[in-house]
C-alpha atoms as a PDB file:
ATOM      1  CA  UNK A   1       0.000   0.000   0.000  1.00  0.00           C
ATOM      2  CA  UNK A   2       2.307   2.484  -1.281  1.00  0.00           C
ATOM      3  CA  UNK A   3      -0.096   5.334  -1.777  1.00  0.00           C
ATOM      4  CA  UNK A   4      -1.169   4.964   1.706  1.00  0.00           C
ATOM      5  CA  UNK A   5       2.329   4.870   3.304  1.00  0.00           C
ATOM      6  CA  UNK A   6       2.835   8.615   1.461  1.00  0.00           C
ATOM      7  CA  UNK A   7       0.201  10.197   3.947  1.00  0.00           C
ATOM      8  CA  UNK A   8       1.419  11.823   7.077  1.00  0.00           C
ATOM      9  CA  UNK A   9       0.170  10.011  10.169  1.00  0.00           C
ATOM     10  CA  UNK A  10      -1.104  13.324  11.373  1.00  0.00           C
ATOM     11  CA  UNK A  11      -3.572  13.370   8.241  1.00  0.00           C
ATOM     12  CA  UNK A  12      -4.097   9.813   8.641  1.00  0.00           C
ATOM     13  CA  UNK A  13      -4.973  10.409  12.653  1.00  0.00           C
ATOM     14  CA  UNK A  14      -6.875  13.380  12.138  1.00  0.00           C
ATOM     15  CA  UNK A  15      -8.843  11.557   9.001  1.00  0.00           C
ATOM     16  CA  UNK A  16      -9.610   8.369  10.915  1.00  0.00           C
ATOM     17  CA  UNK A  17     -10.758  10.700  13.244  1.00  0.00           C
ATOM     18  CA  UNK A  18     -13.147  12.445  11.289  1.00  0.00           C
ATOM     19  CA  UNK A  19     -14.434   8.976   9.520  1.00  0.00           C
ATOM     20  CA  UNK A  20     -14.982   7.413  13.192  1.00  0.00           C
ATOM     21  CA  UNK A  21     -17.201  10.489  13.581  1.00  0.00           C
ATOM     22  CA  UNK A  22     -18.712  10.761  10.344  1.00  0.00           C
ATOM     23  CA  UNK A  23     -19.931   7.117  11.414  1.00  0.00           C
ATOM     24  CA  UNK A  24     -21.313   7.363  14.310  1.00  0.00           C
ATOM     25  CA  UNK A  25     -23.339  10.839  13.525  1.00  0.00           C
ATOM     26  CA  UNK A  26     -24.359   8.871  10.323  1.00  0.00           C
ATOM     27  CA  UNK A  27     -25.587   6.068  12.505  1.00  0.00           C
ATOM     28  CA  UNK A  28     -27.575   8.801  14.780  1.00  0.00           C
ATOM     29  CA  UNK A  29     -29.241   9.752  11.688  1.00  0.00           C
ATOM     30  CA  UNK A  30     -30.364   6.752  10.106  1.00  0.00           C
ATOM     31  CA  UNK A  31     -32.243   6.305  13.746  1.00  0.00           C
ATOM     32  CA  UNK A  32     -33.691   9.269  13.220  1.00  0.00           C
ATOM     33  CA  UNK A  33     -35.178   8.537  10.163  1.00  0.00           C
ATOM     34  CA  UNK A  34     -35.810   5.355  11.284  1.00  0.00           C
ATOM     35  CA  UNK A  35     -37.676   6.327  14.376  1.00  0.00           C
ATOM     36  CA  UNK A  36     -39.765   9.291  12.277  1.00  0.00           C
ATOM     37  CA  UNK A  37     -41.186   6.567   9.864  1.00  0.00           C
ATOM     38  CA  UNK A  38     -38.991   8.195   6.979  1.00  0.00           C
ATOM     39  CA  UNK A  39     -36.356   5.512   6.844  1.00  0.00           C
ATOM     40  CA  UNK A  40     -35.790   3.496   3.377  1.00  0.00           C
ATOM     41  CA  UNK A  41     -32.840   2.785   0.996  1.00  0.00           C
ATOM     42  CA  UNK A  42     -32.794   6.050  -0.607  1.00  0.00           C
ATOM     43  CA  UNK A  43     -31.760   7.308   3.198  1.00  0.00           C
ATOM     44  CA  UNK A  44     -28.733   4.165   3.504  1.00  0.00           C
ATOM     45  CA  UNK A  45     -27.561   5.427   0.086  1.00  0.00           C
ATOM     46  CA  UNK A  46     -28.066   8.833   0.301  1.00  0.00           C
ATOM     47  CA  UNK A  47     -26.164   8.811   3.919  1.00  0.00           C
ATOM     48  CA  UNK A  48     -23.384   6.479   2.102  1.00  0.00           C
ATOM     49  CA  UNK A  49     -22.834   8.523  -0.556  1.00  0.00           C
ATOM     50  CA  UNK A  50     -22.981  11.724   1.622  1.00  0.00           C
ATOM     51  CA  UNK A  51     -20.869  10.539   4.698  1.00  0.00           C
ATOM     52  CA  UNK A  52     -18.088   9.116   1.845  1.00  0.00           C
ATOM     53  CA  UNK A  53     -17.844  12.888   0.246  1.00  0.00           C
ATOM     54  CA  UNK A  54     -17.218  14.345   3.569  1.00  0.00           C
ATOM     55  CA  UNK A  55     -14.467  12.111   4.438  1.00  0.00           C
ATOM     56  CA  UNK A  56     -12.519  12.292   1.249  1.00  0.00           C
ATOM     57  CA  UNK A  57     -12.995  15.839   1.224  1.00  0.00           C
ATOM     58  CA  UNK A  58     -11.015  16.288   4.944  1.00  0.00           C
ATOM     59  CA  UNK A  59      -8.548  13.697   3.576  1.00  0.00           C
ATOM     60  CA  UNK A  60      -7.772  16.145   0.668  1.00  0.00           C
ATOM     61  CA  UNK A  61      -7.802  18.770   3.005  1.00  0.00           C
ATOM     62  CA  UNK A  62      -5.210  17.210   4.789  1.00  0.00           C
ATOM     63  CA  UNK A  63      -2.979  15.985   1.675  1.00  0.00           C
ATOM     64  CA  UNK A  64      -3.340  19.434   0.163  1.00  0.00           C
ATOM     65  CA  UNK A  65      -2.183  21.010   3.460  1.00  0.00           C
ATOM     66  CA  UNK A  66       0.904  18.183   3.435  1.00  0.00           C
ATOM     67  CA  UNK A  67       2.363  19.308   0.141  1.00  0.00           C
ATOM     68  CA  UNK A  68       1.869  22.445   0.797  1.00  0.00           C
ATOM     69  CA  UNK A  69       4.529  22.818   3.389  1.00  0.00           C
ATOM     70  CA  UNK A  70       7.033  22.137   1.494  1.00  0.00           C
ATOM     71  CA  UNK A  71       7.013  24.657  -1.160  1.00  0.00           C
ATOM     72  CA  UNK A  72       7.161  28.437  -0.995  1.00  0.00           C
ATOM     73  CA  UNK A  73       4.552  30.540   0.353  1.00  0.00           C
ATOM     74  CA  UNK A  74       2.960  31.993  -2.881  1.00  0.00           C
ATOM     75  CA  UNK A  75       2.971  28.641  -4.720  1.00  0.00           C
ATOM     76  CA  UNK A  76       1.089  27.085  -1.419  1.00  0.00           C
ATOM     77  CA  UNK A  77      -1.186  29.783  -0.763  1.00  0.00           C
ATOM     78  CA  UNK A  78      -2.072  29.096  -5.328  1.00  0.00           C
ATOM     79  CA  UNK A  79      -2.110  25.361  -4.132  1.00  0.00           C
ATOM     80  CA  UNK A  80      -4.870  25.535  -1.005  1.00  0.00           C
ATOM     81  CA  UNK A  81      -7.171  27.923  -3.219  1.00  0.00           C
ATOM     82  CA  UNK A  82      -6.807  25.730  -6.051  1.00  0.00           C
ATOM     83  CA  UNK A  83      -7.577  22.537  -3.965  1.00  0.00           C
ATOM     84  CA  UNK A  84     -10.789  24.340  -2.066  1.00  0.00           C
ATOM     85  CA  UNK A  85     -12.244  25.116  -5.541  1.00  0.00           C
ATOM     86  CA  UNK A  86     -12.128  21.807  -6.786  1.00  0.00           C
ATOM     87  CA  UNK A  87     -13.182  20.184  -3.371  1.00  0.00           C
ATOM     88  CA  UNK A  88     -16.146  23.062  -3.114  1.00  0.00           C
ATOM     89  CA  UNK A  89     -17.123  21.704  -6.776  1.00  0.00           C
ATOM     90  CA  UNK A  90     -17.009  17.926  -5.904  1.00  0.00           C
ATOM     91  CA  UNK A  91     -19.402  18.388  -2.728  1.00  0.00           C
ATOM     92  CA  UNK A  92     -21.568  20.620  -5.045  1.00  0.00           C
ATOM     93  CA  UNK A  93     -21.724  17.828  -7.413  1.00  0.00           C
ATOM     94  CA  UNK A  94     -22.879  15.242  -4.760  1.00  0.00           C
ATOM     95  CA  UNK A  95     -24.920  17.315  -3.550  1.00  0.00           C
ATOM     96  CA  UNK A  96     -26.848  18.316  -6.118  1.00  0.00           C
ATOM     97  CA  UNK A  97     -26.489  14.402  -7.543  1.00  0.00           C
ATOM     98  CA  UNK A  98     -28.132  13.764  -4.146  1.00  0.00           C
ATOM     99  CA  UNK A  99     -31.205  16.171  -4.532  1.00  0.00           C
ATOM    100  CA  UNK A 100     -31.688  15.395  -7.955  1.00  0.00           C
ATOM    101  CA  UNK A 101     -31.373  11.408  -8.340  1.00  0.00           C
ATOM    102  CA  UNK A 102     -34.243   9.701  -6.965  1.00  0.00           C
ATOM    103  CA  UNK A 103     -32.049   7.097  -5.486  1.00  0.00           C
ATOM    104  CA  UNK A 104     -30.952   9.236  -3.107  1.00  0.00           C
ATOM    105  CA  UNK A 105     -33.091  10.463  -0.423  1.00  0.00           C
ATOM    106  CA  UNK A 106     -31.444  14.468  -0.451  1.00  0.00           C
ATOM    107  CA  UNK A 107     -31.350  15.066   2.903  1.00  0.00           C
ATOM    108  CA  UNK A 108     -29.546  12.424   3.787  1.00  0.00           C
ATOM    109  CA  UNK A 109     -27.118  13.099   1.317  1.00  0.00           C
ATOM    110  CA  UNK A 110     -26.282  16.764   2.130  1.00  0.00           C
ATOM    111  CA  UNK A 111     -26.722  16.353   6.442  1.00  0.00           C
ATOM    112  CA  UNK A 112     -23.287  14.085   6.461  1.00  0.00           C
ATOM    113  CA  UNK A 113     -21.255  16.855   4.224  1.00  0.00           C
ATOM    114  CA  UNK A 114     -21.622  18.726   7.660  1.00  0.00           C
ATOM    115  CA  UNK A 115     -20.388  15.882   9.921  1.00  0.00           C
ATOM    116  CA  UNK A 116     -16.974  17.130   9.970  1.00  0.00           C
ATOM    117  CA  UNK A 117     -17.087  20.090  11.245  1.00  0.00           C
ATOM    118  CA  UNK A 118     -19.613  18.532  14.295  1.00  0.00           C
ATOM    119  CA  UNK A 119     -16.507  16.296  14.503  1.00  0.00           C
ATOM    120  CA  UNK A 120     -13.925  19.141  14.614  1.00  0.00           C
ATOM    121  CA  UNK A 121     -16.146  21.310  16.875  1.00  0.00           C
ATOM    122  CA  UNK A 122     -16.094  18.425  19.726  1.00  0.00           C
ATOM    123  CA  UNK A 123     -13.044  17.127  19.255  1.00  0.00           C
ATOM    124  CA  UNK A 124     -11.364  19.521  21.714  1.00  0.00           C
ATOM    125  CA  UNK A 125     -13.565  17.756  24.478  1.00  0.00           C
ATOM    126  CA  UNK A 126     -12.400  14.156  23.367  1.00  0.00           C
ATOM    127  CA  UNK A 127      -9.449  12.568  24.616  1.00  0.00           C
ATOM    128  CA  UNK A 128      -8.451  12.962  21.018  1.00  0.00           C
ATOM    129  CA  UNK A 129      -8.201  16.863  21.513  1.00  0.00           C
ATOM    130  CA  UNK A 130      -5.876  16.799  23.994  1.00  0.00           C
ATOM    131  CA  UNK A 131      -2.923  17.009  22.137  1.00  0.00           C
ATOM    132  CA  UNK A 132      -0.706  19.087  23.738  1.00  0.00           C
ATOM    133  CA  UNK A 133       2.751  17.781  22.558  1.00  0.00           C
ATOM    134  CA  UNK A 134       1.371  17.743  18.796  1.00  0.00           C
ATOM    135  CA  UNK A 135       2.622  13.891  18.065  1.00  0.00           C
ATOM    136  CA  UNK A 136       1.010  11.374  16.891  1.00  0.00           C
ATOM    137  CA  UNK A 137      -0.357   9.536  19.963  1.00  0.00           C
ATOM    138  CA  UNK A 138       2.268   7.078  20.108  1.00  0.00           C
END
């Protein structure tokens, strides 16, 4: 797994992180659907497909922020923009792919996108968060 072995174990920590979340909120919400009488497959795949965008959006985040410290100020700051464009499109894309396929039930598609930043938000209340010597955990 060469690809993987590229990836700085900070953005694979803080990505695992943000999956484990991304999980369990998606879990919360498929009870709540299933409790209001709402749930069906359009809500599993609409979640799925939702929860997956989120999560490969932070780990671009994070690989885009990786490169970027290695190269010169102007050609990073060109780099980050670049990268936020193209990750703004792609969630655009699922979202309105979510909304506008039948397949997917559309709130359950865009909810997840949002997941992250619950994730980030509580983190510093985790044990996860308190990080005070910046390693990796090991």
């Amino acid at each position: 797994m060469a690809v993987f072995d590229k990836i700085d174990p900070a953005v694979r920590r803080e990505t695992g992180y943000i999956a484990l979340c991304t999980l369990i909120l998606s879990a919360v919400m498929e009870a709540v659907f299933l409790i209001a009488g709402r749930w069906g497959l359009p809500v599993l795949l609409g979640n799925i497909l939702g929860a997956a965008a989120a999560v490969l959006n932070f780990l671009l985040m994070g690989l885009t922020v990786q490169k970027a410290v290695d190269r010169e100020e102007a050609e990073a700051k060109a780099s980050m923009k670049l990268s936020q464009s193209v990750r703004m499109v792609m969630l655009f894309a699922v979202a309105a792919a979510g909304v506008g396929l039948s397949i997917f039930n559309g709130i359950a598609v865009i909810v997840p996108l949002f997941f992250p930043r619950v994730a980030v938000a509580v983190q510093p209340h985790t044990p996860w968060g308190d990080r005070q010597d910046g390693g990796d955990g090991d």
